[in-house]
Protein backbone atom coordinates (compact mmCIF):
# COMPACT_ATOMS: atom_id res chain seq x y z
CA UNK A 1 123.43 93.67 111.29
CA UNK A 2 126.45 92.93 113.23
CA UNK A 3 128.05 89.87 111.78
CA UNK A 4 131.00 88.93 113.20
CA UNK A 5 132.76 92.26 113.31
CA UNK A 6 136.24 92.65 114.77
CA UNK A 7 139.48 94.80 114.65
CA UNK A 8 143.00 94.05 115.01
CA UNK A 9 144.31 91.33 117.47
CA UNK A 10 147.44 92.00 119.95
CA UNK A 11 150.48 90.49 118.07
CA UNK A 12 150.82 88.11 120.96
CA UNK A 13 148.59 86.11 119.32
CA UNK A 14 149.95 84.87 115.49
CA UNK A 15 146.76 83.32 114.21
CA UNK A 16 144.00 86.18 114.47
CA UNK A 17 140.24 85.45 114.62
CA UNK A 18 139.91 88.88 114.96
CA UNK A 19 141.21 89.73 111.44
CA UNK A 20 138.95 87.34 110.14
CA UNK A 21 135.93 88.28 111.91
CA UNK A 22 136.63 91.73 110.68
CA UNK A 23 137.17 90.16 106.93
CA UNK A 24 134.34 88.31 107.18
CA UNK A 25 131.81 91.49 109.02
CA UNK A 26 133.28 93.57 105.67
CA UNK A 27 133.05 91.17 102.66
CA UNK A 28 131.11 92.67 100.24
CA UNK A 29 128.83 89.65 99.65
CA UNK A 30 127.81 89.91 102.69
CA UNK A 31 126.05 93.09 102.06
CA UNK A 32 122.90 92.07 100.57
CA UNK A 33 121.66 89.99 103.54
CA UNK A 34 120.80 92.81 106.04
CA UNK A 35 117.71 94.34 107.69
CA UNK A 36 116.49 95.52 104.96
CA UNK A 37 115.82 92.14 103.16
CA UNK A 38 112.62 91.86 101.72
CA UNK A 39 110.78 89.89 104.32
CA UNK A 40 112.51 91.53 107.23
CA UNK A 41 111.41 95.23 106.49
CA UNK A 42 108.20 95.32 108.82
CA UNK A 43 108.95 96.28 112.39
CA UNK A 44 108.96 93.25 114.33
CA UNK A 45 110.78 90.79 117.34
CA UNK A 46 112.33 88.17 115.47
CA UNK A 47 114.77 90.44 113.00
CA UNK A 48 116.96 89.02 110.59
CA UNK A 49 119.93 89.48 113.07
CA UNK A 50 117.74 87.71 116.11
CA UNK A 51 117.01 84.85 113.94
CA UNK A 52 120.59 84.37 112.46
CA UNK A 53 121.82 84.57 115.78
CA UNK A 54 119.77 82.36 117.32
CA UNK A 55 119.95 79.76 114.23
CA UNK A 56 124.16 79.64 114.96
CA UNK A 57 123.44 79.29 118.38
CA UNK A 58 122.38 75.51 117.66
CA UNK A 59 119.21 73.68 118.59
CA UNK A 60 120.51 70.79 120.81
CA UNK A 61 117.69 70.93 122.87
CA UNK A 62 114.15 71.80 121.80
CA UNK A 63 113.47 75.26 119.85
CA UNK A 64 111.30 76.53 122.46
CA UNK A 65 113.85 76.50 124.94
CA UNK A 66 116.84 77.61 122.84
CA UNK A 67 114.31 80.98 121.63
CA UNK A 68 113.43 81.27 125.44
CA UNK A 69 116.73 81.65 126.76
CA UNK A 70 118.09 83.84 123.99
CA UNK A 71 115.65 86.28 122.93
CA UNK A 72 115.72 87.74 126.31
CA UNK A 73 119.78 88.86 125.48
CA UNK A 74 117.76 91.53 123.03
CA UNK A 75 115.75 92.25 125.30
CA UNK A 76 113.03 90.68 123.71
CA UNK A 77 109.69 88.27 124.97
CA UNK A 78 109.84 85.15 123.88
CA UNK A 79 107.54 83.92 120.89
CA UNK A 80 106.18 80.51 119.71
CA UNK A 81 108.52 77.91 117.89
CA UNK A 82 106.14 78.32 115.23
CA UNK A 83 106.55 81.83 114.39
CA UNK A 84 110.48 81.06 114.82
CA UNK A 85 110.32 78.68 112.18
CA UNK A 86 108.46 80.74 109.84
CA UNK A 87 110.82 83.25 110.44
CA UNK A 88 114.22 81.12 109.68
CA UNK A 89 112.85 79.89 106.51
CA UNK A 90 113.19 83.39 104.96
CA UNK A 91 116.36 83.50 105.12
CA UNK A 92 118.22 82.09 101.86
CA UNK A 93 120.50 78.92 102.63
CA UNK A 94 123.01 80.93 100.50
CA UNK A 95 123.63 83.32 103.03
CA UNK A 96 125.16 80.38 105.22
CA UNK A 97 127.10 78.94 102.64
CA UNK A 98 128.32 82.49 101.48
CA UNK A 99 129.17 82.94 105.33
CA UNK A 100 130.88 79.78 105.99
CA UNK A 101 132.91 80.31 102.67
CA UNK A 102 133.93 83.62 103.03
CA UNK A 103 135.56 82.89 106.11
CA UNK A 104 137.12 79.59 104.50
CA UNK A 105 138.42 82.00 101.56
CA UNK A 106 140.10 84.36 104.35
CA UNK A 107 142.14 81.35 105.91
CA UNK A 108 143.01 79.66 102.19
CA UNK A 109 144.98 82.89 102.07
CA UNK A 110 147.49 82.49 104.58
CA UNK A 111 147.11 78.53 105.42
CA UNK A 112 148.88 78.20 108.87
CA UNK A 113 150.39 74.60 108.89
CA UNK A 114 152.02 73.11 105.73
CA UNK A 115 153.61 69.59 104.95
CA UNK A 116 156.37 70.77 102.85
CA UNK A 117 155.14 73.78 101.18
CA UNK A 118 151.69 72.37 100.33
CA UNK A 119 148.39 72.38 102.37
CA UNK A 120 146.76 68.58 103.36
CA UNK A 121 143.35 68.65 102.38
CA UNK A 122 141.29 65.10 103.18
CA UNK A 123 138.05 63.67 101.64
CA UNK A 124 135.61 61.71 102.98
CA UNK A 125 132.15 61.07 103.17
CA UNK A 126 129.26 59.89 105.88
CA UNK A 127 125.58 59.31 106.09
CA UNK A 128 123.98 61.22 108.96
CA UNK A 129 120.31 60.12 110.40
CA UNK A 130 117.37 62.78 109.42
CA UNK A 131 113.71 63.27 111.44
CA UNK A 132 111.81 60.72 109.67
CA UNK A 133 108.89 63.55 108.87
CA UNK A 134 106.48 63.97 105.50
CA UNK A 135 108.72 66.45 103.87
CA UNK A 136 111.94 64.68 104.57
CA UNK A 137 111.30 61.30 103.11
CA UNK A 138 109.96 62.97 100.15
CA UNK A 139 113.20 65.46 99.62
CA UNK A 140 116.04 62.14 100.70
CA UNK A 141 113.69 59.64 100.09
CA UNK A 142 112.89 56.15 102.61
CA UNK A 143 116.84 54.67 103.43
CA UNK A 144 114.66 51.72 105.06
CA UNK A 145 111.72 50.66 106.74
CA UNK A 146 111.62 48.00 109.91
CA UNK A 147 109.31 45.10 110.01
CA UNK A 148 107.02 47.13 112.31
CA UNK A 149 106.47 49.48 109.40
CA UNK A 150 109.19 52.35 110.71
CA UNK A 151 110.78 54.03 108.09
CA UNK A 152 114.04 55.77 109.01
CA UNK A 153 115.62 58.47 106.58
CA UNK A 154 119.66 59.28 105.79
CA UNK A 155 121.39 61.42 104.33
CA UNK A 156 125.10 61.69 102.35
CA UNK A 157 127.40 64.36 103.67
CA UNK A 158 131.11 65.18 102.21
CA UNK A 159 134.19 67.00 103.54
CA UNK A 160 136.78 68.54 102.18
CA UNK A 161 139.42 68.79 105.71
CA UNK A 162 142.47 70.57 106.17
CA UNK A 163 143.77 67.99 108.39
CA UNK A 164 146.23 69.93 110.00
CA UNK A 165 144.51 73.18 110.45
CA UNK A 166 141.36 71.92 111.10
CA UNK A 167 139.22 73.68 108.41
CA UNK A 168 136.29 72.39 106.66
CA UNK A 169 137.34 73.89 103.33
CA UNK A 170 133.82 72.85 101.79
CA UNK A 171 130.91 70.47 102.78
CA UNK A 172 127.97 69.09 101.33
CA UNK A 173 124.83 67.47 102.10
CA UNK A 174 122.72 65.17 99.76
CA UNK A 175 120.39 62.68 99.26
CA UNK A 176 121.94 59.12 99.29
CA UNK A 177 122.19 58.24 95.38
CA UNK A 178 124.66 61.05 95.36
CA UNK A 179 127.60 59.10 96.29
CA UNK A 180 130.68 60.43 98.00
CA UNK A 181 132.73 60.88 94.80
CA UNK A 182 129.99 62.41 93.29
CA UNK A 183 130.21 65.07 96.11
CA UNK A 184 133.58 65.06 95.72
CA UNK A 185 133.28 66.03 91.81
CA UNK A 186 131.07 68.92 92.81
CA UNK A 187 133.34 70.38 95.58
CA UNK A 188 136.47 70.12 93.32
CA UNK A 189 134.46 71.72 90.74
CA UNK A 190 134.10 74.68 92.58
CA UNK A 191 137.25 74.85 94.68
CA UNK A 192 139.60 77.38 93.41
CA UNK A 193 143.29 76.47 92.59
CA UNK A 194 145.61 76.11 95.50
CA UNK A 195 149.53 74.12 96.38
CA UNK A 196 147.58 71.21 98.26
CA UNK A 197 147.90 67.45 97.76
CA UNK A 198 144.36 65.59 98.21
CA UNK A 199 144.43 62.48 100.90
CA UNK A 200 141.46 60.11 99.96
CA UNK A 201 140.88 56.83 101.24
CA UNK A 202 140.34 53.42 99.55
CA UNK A 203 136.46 54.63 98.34
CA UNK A 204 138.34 57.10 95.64
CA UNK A 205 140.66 54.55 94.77
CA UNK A 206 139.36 54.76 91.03
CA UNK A 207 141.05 55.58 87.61
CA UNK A 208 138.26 57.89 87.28
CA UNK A 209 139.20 60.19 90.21
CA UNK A 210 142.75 60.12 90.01
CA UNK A 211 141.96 61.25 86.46
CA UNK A 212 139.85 64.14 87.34
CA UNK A 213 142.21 65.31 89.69
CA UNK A 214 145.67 65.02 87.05
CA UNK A 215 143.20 67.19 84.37
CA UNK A 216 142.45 69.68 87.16
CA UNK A 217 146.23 69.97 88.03
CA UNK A 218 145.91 68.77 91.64
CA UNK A 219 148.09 66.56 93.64
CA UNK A 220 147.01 63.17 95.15
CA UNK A 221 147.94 60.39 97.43
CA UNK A 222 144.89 58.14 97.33
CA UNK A 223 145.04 54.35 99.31
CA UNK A 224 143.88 51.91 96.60
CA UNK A 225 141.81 48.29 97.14
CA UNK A 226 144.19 45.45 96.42
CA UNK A 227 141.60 42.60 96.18
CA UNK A 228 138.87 44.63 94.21
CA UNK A 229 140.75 46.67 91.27
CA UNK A 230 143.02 45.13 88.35
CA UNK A 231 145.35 48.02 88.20
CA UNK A 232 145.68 47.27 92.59
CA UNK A 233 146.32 43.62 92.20
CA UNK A 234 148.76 44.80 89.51
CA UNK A 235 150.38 46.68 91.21
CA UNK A 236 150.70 44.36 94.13
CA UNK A 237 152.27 41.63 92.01
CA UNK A 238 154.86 44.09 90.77
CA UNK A 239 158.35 43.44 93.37
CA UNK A 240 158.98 46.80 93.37
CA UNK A 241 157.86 49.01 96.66
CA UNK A 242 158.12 52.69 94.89
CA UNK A 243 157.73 53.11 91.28
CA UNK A 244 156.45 54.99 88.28
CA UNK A 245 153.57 53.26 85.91
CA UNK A 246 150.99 54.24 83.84
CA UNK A 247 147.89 53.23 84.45
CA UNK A 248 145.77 51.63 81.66
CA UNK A 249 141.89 51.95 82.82
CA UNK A 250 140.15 49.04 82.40
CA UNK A 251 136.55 48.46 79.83
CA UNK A 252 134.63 49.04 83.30
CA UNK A 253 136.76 51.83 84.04
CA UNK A 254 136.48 53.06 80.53
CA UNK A 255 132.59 53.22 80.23
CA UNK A 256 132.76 54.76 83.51
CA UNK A 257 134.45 57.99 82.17
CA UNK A 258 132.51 57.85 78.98
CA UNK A 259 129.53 58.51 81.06
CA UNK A 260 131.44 61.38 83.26
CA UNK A 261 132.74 62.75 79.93
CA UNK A 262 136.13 61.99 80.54
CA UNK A 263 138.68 60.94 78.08
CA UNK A 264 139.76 57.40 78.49
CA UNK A 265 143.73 57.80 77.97
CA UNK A 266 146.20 56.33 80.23
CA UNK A 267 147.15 58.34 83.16
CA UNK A 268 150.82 58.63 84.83
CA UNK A 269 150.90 57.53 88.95
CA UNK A 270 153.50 56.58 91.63
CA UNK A 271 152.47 53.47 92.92
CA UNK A 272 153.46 52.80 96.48
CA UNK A 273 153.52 49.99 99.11
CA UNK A 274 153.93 50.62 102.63
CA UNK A 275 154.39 48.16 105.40
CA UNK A 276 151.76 48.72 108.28
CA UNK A 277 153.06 47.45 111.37
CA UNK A 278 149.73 44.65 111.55
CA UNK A 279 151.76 43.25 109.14
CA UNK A 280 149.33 44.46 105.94
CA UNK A 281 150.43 46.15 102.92
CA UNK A 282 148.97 49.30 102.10
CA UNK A 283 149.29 50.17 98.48
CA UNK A 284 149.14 54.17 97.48
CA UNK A 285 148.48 55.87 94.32
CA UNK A 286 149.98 59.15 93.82
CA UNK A 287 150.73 62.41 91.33
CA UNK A 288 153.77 62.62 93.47
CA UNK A 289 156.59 62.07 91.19
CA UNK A 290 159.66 63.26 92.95
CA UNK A 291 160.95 60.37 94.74
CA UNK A 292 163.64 62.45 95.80
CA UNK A 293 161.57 64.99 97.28
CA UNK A 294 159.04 62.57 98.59
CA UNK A 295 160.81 59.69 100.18
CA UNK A 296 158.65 56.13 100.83
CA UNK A 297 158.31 56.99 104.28
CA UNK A 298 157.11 60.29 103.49
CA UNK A 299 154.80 59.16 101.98
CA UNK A 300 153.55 56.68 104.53
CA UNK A 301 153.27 60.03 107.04
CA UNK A 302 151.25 61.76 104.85
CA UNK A 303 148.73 59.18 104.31
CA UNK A 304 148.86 58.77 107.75
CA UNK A 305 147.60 62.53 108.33
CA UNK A 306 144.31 61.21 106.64
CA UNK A 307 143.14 60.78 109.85
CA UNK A 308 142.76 64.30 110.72
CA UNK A 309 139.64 64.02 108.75
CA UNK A 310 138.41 61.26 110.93
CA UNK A 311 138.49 63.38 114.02
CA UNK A 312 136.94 66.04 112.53
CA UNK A 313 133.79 63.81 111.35
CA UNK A 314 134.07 62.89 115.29
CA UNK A 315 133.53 66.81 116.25
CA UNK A 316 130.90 67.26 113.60
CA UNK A 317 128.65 64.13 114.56
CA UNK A 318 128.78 62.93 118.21
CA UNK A 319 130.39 65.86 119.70
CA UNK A 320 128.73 68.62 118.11
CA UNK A 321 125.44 66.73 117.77
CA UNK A 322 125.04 67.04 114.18
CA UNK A 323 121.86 64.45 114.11
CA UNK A 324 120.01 66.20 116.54
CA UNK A 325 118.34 68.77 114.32
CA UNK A 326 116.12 70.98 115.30
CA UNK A 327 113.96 71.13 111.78
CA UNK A 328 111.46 68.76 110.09
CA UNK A 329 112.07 70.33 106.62
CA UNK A 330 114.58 69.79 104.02
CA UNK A 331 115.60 73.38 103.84
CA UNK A 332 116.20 73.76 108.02
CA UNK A 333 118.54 70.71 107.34
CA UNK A 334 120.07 72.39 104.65
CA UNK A 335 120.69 75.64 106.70
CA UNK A 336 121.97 73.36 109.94
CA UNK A 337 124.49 71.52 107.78
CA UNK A 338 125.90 74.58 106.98
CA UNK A 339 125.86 76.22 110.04
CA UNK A 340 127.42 73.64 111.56
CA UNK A 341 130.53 73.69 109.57
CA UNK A 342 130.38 77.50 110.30
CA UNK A 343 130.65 76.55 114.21
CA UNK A 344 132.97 73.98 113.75
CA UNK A 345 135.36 76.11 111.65
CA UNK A 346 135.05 79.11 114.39
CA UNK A 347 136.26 77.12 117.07
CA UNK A 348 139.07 75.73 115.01
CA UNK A 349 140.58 79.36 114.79
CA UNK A 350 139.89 80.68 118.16
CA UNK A 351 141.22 77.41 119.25
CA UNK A 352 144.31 77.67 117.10
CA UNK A 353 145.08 81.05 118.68
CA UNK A 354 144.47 79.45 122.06
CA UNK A 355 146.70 76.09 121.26
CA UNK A 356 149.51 78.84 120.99
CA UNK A 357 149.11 79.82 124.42
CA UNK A 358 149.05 76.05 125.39
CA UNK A 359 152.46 75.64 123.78
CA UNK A 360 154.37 78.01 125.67
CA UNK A 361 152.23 77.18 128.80
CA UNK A 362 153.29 73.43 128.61
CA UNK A 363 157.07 73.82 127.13
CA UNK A 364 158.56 72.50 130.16
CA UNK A 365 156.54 69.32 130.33
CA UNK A 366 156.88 66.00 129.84
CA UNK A 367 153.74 65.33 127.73
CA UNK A 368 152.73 67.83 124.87
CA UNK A 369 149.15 69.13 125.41
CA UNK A 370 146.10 70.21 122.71
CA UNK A 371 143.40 72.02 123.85
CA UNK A 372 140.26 70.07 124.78
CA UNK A 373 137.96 70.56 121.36
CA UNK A 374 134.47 69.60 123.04
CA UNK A 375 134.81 72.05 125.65
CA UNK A 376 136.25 74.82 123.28
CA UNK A 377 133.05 74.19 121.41
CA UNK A 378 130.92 74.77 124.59
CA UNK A 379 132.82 77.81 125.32
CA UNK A 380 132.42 79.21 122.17
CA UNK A 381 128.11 78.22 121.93
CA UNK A 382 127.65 79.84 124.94
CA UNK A 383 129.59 82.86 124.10
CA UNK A 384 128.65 82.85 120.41
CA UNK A 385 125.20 85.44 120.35
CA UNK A 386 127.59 88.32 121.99
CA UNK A 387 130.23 87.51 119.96
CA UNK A 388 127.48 88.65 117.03
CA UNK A 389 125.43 90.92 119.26
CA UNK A 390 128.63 93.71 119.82
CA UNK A 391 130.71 95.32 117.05
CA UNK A 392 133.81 94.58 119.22
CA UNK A 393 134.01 91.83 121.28
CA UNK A 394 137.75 92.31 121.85
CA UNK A 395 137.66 91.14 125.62
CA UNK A 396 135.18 87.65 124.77
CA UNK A 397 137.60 86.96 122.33
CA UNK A 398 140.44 87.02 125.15
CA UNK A 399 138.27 85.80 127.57
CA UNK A 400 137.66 82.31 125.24
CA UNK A 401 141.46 81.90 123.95
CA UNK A 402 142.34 82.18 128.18
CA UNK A 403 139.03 79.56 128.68
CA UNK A 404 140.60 77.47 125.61
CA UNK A 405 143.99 77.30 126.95
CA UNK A 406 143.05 76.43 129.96
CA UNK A 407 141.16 73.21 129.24
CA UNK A 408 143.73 70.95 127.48
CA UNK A 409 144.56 67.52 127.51
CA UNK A 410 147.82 65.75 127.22
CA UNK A 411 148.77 64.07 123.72
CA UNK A 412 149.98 60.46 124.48
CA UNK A 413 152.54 59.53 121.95
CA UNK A 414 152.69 56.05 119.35
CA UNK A 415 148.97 55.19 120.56
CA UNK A 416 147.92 53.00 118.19
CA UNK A 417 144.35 50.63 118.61
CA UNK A 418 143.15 47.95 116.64
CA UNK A 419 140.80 48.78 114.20
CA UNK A 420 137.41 46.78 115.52
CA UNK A 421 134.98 45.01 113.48
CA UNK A 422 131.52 46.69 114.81
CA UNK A 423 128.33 45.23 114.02
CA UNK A 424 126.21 48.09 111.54
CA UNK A 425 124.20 50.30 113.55
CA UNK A 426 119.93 49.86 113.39
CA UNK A 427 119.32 53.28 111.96
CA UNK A 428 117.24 55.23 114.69
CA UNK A 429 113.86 55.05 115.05
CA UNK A 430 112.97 58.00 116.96
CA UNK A 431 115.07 62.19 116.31
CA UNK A 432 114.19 64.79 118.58
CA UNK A 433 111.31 66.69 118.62
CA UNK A 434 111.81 70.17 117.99
């Protein structure tokens, strides 16, 4: 099967999807998933590469329509959306995750943008709205039913961001009792070592992940509650805006980490406070020590890069279409979660390679201009069953950084918006058919 295959890329271009297609294409772990996989053996249409293509092609409209208009690039007739979906469910979900992570691994190795030597990885979680079908609310269970009886399903996803490359370094999908920092646990678990400092919001404000993260070694800058911790109020009533403390959990925080199996000793943090310009106080907690290295208002930038995992929960849900799944099974919403991240982390390095060609296009100008994400993510959809079909794409590869670069949008400066109170969402009573 052709997976991604590709061969050096013209030095014009510093960031190389082609070297990591190739990477990826010749990764050993790859091997095992290939024609010859036990239910793919007999001679028929819908092959293991057919299917895998067609699967990363995304279902935003209906399955019979997506199969329709892309079997016929193999030269094949187009077959039932139920002998499609027996078809995808023979492939492993591990060979998405083991796809998705290989190319991850080949980008940990040379990050591209740092923030003083180290790379910015954010956390954060979401709930994302699931087909309410049979299997579904029997794999992530009922979220809540209306007074008319409609029962509506969710689901608890996690990111791990590299806010300023724009990688999904790991993602996860659960059931909702599995909260975010329990995701968070689990990825950190099996993320290998690496110079990074962790950016989490005020939901990992706890003694018990600060303390996870100081026994694993990693750096931290995490925004803490000031009305709803003892250590935060604290911290608050100390006059000090930058300083040193050790942090003494509290008998919640204590049985807490007795049931996590964590020891209960005091932990070392930098406790800062940073003006926001609403007027509000924002207090962080933080492994990092040097204040001569890390200034206050260093600090108060890097928190501020947080964000970057924001937007890319934005490109993930409404502008990708995350929710609009085309499977009524657990184990297709599995396999789309993960594909999805594959997608998403494709077009973030053929759209890094393109951004360079925006910033020498746009040197001169008066504005600084990024390259428009949602129609880079078009681009690359429509392009993306060649870009698997042939064992050198060279020229689609040039033909999307040139159709990247040439959609951009200007970057208006100090924009800053009020952060608006919005009445919760009804979850949704109706998902696409597929």
């Amino acid at each position: 099967m052709s997976i991604i295959k590709q061969n050096s890329l013209q030095e014009k271009h510093q960031v190389s999807p082609k070297k990591t297609f190739d990477f990826v294409y010749n990764n050993s772990k790859l091997q095992q998933y290939t024609t010859e996989a036990v239910f793919f053996t007999r001679k028929r249409s819908l092959t293991f590469p057919v299917v895998v293509s067609s699967l990363l092609n995304l279902f935003k409209e209906s399955v019979e329509y997506s199969i329709s208009t892309i079997l016929p690039t193999f030269d094949l007739k187009p077959v039932t959306g139920s002998a499609f979906s027996l078809a995808r469910y023979k492939i492993d979900l591990s060979f998405f995750k083991d796809l998705n992570k290989i190319l991850v691994d080949f980008n940990q190795k040379a990050p591209g943008k740092l923030w003083k030597g180290f790379q910015l990885i954010g956390g954060d979680g979401s709930t994302v709205s699931l087909p309410a079908s049979r299997q579904i609310k029997e794999y992530f269970g009922v979220f809540s039913s209306s007074e008319k009886g409609v029962k509506s399903c969710l689901a608890q996803v996690f990111m791990l961001y590299d806010v300023l490359a724009d990688i999904v370094i790991d993602g996860r999908i659960s059931k909702m009792a599995d909260g975010e920092k329990t995701l968070l646990k689990h990825c950190l678990t099996d993320l290998p070592e690496s110079k990074a400092i962790f950016i989490l919001d005020r939901g990992f404000g706890y003694f018990g992940v600060c303390k996870q993260l100081l026994n694993q070694q990693r750096d931290f800058c995490i925004r803490m509650s000031t009305s709803n911790s003892a250590f935060g109020k604290s911290a608050m009533g100390n006059p000090s805006n930058d300083f040193i403390t050790y942090w003494e959990p509290s008998p919640a925080e204590k049985e807490t980490c007795a049931k996590q199996g964590q020891d209960i000793q005091p932990i070392m943090v930098r406790v800062s406070k940073v003006k926001l310009k609403s007027g509000e106080t924002e207090l962080l907690i933080s492994s990092l020590y040097d204040m001569k290295t890390f200034s206050l208002a260093d600090l108060k930038e890097l928190y501020l890069l947080r964000w970057g995992i924001e937007e890319g929960y934005k490109k993930l849900k409404p502008k990708m279409k995350l929710e609009h799944f085309g499977s009524r099974k657990p184990e297709g919403i599995l396999q789309e979660f993960q594909i999805h991240l594959f997608v998403m982390n494709l077009v973030s390095i053929i759209g890094n390679a393109a951004q360079q060609e925006v910033d020498k296009k746009c040197v001169n100008r008066v504005l600084q201009y990024k390259y428009n994400w949602q129609n880079a993510f078009r681009f690359v959809r429509n392009k993306i069953v060649d870009l698997l079909r042939y064992l050198h794409p060279e020229h689609l590869i040039e033909q999307l950084i040139d159709l990247i670069a040439a959609s951009v949008i200007p970057i208006k400066p100090d924009r800053t918006f009020p952060r608006l109170r919005i009445k919760k969402r009804k979850p949704r009573l109706y998902q696409t058919y597929k």
